[in-house]
Protein backbone atom coordinates (compact mmCIF):
# COMPACT_ATOMS: atom_id res chain seq x y z
CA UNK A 1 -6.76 8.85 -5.56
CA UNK A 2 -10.20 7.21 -6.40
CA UNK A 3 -12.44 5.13 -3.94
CA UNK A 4 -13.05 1.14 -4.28
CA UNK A 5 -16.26 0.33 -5.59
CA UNK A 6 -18.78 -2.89 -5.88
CA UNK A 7 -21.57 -3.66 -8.16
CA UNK A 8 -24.96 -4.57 -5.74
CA UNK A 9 -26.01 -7.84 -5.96
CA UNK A 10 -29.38 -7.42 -5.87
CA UNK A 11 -30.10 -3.57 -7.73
CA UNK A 12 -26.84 -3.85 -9.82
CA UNK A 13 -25.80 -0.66 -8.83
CA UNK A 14 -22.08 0.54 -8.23
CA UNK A 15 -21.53 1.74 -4.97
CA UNK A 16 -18.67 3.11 -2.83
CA UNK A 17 -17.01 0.85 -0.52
CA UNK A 18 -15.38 3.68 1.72
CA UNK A 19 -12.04 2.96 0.93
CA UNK A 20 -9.98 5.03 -1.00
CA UNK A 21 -6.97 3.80 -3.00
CA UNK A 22 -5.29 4.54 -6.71
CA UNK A 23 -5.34 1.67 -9.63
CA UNK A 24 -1.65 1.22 -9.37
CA UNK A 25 -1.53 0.29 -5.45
CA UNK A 26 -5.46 -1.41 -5.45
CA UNK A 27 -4.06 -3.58 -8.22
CA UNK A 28 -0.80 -4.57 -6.49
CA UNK A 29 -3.04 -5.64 -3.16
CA UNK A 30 -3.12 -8.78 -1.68
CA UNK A 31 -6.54 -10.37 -1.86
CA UNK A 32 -8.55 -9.20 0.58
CA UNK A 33 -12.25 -10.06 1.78
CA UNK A 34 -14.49 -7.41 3.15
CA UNK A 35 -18.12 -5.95 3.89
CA UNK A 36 -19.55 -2.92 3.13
CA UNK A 37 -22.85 -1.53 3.46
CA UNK A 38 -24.78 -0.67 0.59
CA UNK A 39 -27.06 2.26 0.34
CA UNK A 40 -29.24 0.56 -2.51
CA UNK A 41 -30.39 -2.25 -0.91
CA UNK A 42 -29.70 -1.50 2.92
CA UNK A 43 -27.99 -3.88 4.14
CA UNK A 44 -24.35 -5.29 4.17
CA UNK A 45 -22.33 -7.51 1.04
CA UNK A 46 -19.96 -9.21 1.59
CA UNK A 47 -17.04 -8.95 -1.54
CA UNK A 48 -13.30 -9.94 -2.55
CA UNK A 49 -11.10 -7.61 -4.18
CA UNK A 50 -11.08 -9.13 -7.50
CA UNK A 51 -15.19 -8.02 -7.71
CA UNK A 52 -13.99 -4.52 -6.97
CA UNK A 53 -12.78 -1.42 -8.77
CA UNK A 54 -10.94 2.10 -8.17
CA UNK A 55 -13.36 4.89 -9.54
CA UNK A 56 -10.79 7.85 -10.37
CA UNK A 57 -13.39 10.89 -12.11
CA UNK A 58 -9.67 13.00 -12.26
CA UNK A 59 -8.89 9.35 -14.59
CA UNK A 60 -11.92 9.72 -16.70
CA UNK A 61 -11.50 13.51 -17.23
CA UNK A 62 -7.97 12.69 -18.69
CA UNK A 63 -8.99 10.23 -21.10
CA UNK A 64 -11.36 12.15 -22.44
CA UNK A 65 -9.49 15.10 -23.49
């Protein structure tokens, strides 16, 4: 399970959305719009799910080893 993540418009940043999902089942989602606030820039973007991602750190351990 990783959580659904944005780039900031404005800073560039990746931040967390709040949601929480795995690749498998984000990927097999209908499109969705939705807001989230971001931390960076204070205030709230506005984002599809095709500009998001599922940050797994358990994932990136994996492929490392």
């Amino acid at each position: 399970m990783g959580v659904i993540m944005i780039k900031c418009p404005r800073t560039g940043r990746a931040i967390n959305t709040g949601m929480k999902s795995d690749r498998e089942t984000f990927q097999c989602s209908t499109v969705f719009f939705s807001r989230s606030y971001c931390t960076s820039c204070r205030t709230n973007h506005e984002w599809f799910a095709r500009d998001a991602w599922v940050h797994e750190p358990e994932h990136e351990l994996r492929k490392a080893s």
